[in-house]
Protein backbone atom coordinates (compact mmCIF):
# COMPACT_ATOMS: atom_id res chain seq x y z
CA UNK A 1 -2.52 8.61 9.52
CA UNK A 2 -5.59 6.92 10.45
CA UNK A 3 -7.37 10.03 10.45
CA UNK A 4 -6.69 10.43 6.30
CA UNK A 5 -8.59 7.08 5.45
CA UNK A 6 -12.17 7.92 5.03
CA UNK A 7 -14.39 4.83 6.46
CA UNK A 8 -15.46 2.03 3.79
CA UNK A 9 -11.72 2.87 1.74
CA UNK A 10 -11.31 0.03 -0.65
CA UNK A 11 -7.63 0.30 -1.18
CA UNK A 12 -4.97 1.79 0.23
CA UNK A 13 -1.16 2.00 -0.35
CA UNK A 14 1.63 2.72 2.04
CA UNK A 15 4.88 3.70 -0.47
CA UNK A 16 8.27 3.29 1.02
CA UNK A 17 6.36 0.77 3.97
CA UNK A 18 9.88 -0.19 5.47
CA UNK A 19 9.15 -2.45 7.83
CA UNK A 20 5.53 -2.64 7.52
CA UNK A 21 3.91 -0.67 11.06
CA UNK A 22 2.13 2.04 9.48
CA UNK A 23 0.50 -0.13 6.52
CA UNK A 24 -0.69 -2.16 8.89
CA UNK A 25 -2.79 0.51 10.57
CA UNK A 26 -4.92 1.65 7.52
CA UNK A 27 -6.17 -2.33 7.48
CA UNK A 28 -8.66 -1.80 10.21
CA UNK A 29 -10.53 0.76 7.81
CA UNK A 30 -9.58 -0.86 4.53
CA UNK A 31 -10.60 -3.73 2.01
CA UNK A 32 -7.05 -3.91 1.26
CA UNK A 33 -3.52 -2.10 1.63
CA UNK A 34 -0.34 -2.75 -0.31
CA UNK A 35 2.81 -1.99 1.63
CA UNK A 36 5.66 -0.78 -1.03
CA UNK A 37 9.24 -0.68 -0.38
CA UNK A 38 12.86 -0.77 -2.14
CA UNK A 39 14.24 -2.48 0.07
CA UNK A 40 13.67 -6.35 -0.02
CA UNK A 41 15.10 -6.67 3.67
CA UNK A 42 12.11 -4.34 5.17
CA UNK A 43 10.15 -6.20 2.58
CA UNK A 44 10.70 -8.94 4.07
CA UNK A 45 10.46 -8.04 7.51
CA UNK A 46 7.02 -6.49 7.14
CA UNK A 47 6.01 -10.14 5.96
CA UNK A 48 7.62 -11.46 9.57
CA UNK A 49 5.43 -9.76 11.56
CA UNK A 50 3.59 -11.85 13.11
CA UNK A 51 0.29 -9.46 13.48
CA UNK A 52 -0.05 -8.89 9.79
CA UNK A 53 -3.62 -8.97 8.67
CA UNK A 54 -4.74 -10.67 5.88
CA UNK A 55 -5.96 -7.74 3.52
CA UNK A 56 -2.17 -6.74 3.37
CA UNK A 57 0.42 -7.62 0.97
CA UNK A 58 3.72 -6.32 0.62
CA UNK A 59 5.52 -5.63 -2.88
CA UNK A 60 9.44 -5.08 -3.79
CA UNK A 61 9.29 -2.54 -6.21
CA UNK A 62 11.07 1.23 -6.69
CA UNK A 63 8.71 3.49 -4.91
CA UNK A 64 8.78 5.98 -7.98
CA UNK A 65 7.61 3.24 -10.27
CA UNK A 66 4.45 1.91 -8.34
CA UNK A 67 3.46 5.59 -7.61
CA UNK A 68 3.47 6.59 -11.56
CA UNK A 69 1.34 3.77 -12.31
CA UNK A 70 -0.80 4.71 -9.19
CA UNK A 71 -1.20 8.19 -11.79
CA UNK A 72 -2.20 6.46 -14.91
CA UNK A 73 -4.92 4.26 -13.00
CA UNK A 74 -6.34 7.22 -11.28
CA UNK A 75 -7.09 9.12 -14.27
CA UNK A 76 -10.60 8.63 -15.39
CA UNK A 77 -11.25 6.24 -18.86
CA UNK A 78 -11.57 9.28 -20.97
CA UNK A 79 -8.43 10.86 -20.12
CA UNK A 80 -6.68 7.48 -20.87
CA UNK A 81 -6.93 5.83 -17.50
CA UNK A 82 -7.50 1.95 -17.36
């Protein structure tokens, strides 16, 4: 996974995170990562870790809704991107 973040990523997003491991990987290479999950319980116990760096943040929310608004942002301005 590692491999697929280029070096100096700004952002990166883990959807369906669970319990956090693998969206805590990309934060050696990233200015930030946002962990995304269904589930509040794995929510939650991606917060519990105790090795969770501080450029990640974990969000409740329906996988499918976080990754259509991850297609609107992409999009450039002209095609109606923000």
């Amino acid at each position: 996974m590692l491999a697929a973040v280029p070096d100096g990523c700004r952002t990166a997003l883990d959807a369906g995170c669970g319990d956090g491991l693998l969206a805590r990987k990309p934060a050696e290479r990233s200015a930030s990562v946002t962990g995304v999950d269904r589930s509040a319980e794995m929510i939650e116990r991606a917060r519990g870790h105790t090795l969770v760096p501080g450029n990640v943040t974990y969000r409740q929310r329906p996988v499918g809704e976080v990754v259509g608004l991850l297609m609107v942002w992409d999009r450039p301005r002209e095609e109606g991107g923000p």
